[in-house]
C-alpha atoms as a PDB file:
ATOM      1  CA  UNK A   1      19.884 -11.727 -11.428  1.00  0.00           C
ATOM      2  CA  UNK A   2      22.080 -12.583  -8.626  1.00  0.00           C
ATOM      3  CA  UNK A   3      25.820 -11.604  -8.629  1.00  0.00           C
ATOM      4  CA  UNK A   4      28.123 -14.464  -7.115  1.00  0.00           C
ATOM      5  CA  UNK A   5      30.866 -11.462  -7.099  1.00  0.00           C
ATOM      6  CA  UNK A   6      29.427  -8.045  -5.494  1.00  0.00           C
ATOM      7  CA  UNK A   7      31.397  -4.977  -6.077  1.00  0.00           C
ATOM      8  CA  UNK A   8      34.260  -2.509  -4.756  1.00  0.00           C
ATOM      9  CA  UNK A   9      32.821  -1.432  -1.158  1.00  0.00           C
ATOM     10  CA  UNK A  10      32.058   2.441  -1.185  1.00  0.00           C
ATOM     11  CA  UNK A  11      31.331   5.271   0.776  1.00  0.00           C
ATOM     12  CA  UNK A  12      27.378   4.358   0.727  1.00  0.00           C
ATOM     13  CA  UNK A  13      25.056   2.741   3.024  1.00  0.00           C
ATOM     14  CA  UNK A  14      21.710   0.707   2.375  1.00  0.00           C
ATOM     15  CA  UNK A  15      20.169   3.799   3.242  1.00  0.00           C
ATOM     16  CA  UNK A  16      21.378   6.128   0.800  1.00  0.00           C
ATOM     17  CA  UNK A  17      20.349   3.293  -2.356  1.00  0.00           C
ATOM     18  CA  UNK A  18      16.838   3.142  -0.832  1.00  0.00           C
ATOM     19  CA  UNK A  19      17.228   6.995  -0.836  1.00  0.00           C
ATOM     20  CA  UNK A  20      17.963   7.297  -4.150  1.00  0.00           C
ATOM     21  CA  UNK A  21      15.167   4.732  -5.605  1.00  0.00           C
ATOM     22  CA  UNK A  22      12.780   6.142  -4.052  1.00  0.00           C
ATOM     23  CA  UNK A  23      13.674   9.657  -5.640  1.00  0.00           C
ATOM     24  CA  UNK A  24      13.818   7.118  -9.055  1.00  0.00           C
ATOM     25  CA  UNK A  25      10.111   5.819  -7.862  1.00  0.00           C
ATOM     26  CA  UNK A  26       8.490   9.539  -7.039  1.00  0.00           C
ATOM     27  CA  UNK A  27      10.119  11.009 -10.236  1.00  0.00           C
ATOM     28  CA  UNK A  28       9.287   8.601 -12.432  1.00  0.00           C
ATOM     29  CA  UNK A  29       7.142   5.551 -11.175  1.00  0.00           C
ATOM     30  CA  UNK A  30       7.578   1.834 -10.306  1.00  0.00           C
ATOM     31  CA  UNK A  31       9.000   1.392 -13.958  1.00  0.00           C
ATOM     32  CA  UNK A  32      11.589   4.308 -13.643  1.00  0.00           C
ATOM     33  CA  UNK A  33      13.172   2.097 -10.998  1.00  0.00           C
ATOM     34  CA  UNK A  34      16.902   0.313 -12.020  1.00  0.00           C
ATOM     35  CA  UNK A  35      19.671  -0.601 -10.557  1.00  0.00           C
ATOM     36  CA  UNK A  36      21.670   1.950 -12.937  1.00  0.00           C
ATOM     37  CA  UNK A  37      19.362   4.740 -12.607  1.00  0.00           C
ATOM     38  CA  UNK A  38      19.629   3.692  -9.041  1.00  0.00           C
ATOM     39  CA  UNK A  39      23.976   4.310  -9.481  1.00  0.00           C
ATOM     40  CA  UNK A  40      23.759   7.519 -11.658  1.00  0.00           C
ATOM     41  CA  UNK A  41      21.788   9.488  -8.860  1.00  0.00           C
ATOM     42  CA  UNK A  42      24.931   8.097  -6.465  1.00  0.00           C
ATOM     43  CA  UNK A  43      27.849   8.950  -8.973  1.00  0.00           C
ATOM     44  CA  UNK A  44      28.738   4.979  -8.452  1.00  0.00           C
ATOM     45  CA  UNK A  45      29.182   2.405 -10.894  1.00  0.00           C
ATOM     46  CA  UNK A  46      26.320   0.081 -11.071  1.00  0.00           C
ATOM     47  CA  UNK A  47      28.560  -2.803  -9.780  1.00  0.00           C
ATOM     48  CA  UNK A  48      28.446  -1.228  -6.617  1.00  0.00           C
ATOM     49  CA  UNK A  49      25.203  -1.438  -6.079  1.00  0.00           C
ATOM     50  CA  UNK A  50      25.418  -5.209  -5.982  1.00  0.00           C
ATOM     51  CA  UNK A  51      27.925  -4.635  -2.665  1.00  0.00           C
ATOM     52  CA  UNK A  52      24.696  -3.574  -0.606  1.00  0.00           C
ATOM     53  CA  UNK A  53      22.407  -6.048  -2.343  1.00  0.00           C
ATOM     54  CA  UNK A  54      22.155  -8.919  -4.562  1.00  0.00           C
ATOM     55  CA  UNK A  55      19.450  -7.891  -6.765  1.00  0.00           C
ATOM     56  CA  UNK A  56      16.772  -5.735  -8.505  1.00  0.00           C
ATOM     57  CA  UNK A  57      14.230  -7.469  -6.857  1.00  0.00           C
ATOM     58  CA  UNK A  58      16.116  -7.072  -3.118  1.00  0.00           C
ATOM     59  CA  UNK A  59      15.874  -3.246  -3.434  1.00  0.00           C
ATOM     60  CA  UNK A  60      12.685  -3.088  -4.651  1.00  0.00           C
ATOM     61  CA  UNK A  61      11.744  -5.300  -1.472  1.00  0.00           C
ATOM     62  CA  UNK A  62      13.757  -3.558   0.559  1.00  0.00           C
ATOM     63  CA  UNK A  63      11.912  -0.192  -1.220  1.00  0.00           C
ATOM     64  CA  UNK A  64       8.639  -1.534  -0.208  1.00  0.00           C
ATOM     65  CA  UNK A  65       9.292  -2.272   3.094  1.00  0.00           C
ATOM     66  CA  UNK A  66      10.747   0.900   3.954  1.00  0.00           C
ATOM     67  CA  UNK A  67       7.472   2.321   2.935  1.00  0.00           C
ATOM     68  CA  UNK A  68       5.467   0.114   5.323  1.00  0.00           C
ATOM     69  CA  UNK A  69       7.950   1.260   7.931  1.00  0.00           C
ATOM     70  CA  UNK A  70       6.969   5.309   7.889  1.00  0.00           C
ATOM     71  CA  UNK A  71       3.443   4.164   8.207  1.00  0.00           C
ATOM     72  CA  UNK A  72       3.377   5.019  12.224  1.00  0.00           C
ATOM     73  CA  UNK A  73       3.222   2.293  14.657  1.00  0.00           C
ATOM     74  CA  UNK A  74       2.095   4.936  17.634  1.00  0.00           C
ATOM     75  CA  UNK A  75      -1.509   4.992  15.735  1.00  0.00           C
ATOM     76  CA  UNK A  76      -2.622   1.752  16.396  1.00  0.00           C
ATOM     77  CA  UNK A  77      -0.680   0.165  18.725  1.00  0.00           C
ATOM     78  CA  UNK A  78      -1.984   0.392  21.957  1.00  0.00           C
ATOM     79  CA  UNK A  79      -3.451  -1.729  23.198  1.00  0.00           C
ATOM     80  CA  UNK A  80      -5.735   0.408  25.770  1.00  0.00           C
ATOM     81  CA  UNK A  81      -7.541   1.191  22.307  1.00  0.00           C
ATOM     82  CA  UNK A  82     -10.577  -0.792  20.856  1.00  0.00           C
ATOM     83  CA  UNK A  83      -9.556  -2.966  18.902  1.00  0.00           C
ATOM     84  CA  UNK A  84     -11.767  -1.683  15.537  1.00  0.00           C
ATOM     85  CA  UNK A  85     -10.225   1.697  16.618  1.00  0.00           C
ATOM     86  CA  UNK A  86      -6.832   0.036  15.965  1.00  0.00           C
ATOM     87  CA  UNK A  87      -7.434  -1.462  12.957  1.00  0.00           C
ATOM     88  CA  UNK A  88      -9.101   1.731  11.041  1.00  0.00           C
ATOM     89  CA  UNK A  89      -6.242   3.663  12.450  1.00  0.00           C
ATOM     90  CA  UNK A  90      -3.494   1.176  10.820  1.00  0.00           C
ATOM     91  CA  UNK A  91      -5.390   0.906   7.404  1.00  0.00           C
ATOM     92  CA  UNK A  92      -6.090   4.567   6.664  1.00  0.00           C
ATOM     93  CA  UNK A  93      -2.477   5.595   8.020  1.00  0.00           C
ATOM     94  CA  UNK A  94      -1.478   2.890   4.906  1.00  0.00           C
ATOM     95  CA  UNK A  95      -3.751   3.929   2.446  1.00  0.00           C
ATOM     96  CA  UNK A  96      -2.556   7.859   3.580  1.00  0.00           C
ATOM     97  CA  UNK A  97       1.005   6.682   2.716  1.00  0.00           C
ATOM     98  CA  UNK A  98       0.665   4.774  -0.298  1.00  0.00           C
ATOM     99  CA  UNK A  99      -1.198   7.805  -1.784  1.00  0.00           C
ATOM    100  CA  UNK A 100       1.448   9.871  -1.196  1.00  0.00           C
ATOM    101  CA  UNK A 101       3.648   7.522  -2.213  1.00  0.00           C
ATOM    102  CA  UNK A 102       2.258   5.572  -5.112  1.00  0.00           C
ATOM    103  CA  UNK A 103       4.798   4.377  -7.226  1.00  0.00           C
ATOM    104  CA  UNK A 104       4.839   1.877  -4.008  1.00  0.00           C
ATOM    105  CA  UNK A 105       1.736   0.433  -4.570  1.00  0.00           C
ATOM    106  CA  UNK A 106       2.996  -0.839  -8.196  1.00  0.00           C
ATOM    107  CA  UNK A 107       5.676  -2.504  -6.133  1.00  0.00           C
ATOM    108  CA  UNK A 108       3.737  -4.300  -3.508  1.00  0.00           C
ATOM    109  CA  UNK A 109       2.093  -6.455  -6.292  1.00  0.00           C
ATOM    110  CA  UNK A 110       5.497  -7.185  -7.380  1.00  0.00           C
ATOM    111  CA  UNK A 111       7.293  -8.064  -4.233  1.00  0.00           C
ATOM    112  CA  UNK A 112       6.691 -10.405  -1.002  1.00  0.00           C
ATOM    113  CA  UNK A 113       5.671  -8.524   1.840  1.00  0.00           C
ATOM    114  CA  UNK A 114       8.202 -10.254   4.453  1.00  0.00           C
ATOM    115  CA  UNK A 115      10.643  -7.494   5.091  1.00  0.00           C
ATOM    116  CA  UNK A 116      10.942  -6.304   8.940  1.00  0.00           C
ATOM    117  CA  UNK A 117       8.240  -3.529   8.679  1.00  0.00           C
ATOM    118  CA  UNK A 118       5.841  -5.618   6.902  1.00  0.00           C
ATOM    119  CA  UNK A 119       6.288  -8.418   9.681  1.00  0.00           C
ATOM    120  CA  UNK A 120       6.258  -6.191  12.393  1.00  0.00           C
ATOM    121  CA  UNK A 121       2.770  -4.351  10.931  1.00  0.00           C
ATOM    122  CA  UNK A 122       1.210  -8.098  10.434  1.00  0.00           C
ATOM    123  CA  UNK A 123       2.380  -9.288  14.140  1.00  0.00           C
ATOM    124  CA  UNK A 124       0.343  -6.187  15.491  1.00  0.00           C
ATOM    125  CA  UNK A 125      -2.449  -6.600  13.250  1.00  0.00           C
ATOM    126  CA  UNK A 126      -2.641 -10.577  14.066  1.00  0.00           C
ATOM    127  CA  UNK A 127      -2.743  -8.955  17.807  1.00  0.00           C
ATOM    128  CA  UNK A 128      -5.339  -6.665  17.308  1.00  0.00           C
ATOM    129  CA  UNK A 129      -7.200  -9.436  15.797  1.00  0.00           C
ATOM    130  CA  UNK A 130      -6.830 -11.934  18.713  1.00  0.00           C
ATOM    131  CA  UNK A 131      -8.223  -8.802  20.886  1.00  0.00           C
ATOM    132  CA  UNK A 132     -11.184  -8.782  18.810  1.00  0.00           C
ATOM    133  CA  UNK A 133     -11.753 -12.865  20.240  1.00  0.00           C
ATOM    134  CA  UNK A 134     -10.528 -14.464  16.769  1.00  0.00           C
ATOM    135  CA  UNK A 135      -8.624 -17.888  17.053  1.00  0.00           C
ATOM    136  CA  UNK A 136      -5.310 -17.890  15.439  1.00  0.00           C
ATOM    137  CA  UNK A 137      -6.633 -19.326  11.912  1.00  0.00           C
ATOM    138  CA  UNK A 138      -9.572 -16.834  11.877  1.00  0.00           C
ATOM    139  CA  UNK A 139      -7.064 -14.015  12.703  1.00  0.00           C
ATOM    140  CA  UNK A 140      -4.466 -14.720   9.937  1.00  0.00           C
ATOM    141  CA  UNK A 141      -7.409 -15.033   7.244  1.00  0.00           C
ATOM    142  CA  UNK A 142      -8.783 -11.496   8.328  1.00  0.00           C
ATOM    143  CA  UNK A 143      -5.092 -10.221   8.179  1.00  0.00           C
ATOM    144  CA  UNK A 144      -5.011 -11.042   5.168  1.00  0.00           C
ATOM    145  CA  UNK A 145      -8.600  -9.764   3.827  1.00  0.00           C
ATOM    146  CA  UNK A 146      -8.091  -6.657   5.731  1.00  0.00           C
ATOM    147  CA  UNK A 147      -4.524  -6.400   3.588  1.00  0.00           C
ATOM    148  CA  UNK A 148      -6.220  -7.075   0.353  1.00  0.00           C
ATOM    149  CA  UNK A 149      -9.306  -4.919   0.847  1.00  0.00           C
ATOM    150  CA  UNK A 150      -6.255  -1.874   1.208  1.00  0.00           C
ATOM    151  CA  UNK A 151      -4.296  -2.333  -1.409  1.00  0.00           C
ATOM    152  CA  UNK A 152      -6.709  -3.604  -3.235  1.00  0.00           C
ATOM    153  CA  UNK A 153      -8.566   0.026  -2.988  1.00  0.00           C
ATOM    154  CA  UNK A 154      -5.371   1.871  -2.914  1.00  0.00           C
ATOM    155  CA  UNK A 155      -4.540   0.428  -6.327  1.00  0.00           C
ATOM    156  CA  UNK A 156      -7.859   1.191  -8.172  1.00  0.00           C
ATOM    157  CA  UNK A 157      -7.169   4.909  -7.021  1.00  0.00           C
ATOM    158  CA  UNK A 158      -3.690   5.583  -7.753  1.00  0.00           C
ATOM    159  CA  UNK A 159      -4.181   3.960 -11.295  1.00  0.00           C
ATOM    160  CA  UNK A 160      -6.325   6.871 -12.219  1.00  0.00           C
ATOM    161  CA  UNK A 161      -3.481   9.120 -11.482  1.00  0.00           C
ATOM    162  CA  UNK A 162      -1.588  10.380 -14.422  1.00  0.00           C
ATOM    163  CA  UNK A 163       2.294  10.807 -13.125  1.00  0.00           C
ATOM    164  CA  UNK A 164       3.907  10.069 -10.229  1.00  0.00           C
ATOM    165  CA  UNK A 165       3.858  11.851  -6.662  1.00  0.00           C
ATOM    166  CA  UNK A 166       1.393  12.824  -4.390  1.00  0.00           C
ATOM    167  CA  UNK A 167      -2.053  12.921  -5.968  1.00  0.00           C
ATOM    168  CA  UNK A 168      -4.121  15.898  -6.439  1.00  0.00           C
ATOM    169  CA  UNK A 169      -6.733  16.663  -3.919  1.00  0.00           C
ATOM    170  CA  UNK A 170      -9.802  14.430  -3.307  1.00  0.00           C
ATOM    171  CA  UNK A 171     -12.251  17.136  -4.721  1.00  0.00           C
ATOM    172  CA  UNK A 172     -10.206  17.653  -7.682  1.00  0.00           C
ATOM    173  CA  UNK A 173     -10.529  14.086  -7.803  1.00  0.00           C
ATOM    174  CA  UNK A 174     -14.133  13.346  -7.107  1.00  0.00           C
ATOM    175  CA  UNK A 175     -15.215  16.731  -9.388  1.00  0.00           C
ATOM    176  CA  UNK A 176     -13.189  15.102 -13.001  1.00  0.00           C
ATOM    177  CA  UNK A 177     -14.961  11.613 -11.872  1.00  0.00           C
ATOM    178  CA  UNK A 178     -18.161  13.173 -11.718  1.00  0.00           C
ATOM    179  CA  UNK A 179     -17.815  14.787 -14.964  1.00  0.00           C
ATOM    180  CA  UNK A 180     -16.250  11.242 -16.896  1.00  0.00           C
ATOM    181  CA  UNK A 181     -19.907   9.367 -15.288  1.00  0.00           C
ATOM    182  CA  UNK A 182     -22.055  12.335 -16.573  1.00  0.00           C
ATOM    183  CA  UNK A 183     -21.146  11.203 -20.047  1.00  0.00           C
ATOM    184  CA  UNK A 184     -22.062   7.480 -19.699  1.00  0.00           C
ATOM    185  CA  UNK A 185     -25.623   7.034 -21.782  1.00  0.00           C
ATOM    186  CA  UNK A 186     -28.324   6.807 -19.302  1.00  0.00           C
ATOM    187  CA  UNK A 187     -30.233   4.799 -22.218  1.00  0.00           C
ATOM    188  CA  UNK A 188     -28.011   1.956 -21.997  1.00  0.00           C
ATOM    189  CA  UNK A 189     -26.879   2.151 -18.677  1.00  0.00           C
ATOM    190  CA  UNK A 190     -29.553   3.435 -16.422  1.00  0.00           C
ATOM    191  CA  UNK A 191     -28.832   2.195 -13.578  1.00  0.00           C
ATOM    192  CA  UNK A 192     -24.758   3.152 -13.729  1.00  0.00           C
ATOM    193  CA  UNK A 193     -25.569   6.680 -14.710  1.00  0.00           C
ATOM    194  CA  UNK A 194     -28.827   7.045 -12.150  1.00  0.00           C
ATOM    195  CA  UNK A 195     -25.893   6.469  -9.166  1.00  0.00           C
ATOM    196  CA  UNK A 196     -23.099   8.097 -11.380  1.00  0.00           C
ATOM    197  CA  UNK A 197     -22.637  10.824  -8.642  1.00  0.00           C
ATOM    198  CA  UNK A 198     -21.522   8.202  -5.630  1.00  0.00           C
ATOM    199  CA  UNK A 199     -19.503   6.025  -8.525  1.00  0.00           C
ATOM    200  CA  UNK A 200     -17.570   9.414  -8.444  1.00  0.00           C
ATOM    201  CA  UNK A 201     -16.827   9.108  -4.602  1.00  0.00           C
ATOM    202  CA  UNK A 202     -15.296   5.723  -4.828  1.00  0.00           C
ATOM    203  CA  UNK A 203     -11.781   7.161  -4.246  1.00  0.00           C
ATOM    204  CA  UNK A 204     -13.107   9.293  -1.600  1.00  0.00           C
ATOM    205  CA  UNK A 205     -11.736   8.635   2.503  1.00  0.00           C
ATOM    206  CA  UNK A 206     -15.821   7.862   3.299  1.00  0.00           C
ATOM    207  CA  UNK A 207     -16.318   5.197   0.430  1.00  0.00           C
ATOM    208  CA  UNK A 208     -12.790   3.735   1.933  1.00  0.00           C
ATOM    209  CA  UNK A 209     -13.740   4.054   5.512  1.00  0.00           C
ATOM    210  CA  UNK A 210     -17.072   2.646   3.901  1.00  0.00           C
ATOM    211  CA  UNK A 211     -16.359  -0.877   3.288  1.00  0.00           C
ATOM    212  CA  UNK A 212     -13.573  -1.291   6.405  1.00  0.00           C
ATOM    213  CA  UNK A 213     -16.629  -0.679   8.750  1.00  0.00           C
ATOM    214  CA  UNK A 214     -18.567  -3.654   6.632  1.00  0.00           C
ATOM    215  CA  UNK A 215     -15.718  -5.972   7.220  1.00  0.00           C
ATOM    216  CA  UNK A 216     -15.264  -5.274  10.961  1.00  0.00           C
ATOM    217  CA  UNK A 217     -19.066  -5.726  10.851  1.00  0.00           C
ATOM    218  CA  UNK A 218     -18.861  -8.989   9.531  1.00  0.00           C
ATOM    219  CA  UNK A 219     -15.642  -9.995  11.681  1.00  0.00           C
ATOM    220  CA  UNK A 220     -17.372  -8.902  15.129  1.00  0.00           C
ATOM    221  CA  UNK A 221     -20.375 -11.149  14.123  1.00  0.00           C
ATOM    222  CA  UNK A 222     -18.270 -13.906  13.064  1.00  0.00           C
ATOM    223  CA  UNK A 223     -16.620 -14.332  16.155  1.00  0.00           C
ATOM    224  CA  UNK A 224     -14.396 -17.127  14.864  1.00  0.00           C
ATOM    225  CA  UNK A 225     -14.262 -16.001  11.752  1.00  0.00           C
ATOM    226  CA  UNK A 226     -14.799 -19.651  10.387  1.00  0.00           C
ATOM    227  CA  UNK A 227     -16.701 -19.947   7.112  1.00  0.00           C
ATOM    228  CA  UNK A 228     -20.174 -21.388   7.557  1.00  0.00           C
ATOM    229  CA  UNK A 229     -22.610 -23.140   5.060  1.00  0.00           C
END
């Protein structure tokens, strides 16, 4: 809902709102997140919020974006670096971020991605990608795989986490998967239950780090990138 009229000016900043939804966001989820749980954590009234921006859906893009923008730029931008080097760097200093930080992963399916920090993360990945030899077209579609193929993995882990906040560690994790697949009825599902023991890796660094190195396989080969019969 837009508001035509925003409120009294305060003593905040854009800064300090983000601040205090993303306390909302760790404390309670993507859900938790409103504009007047947002102004009780200030002491404001929620009309004030509405000075700084014009919208739920501004902060939470605004939220987003400012997680994108502690993901750190130093790790795989240089160009000196190979370009696959670059790209594995970027994606597992995202998926590291939005794990610790996974009420933000909610958001991202919620939200365009066109803040600063997520156009200043997709110029440098469309770089990388021209390094590697793709054309322009080829480069924006392998942005965009490579951007799916994270969150897209990111989400299917921190949906098996039960609250908000960093999640536990990845043996905890792998050991209660393990023990969920060693009840599924090797009678009716032999072939599930014969490779239950790497199903219960999936959220694991190595299955992530996994299927990156088959897409930069597959983009090296391509060349282009181009689709083919």
């Amino acid at each position: 809902m837009t508001r035509s009229r925003p409120g009294p000016r305060r003593a905040l900043s854009e800064q300090q709102i983000l601040d205090a939804a993303h306390r909302l966001l760790a404390e309670r989820g993507a859900e938790g997140v409103s504009i007047r749980g947002i102004a009780a954590q200030l002491g404001v009234a929620p009309n004030a919020i509405y000075t700084y921006f014009p919208d739920k859906a501004a902060v939470l893009g605004a939220l987003v974006d400012s997680v994108l923008g502690r993901v750190g730029r130093e790790c795989f931008a240089d160009p000196a670096e190979p370009w696959r080097d670059r790209i594995t760097a970027l994606a597992v200093a995202l998926r590291t971020e939005l794990l610790v930080d996974a009420g933000g992963v909610a958001l991202m399916g919620g939200v365009p991605l066109n803040g600063p920090n997520a156009l200043a993360v997709g110029e440098t990945l469309l770089e990388v990608l021209a390094a590697a030899g793709l054309e322009p077209e080829a480069a924006a579609r392998a942005s965009y795989l490579l951007t799916t193929y994270v969150l897209g993995a990111v989400s299917l882990e921190v949906a098996e986490l039960e609250q908000p906040g960093p999640p536990p560690p990845e043996g905890e994790r792998v050991a209660a998967r393990a023990t969920a697949f060693a009840t599924v009825p090797a009678a009716h599902y032999p072939r599930s239950a014969a490779v239950a023991a790497t199903m219960a890796t999936y959220i694991t660094t190595e299955q992530f780090l996994w299927g990156l190195d088959r897409i930069l396989d597959g983009l090296a080969q391509s060349g282009t990138g181009t689709r083919t019969a």
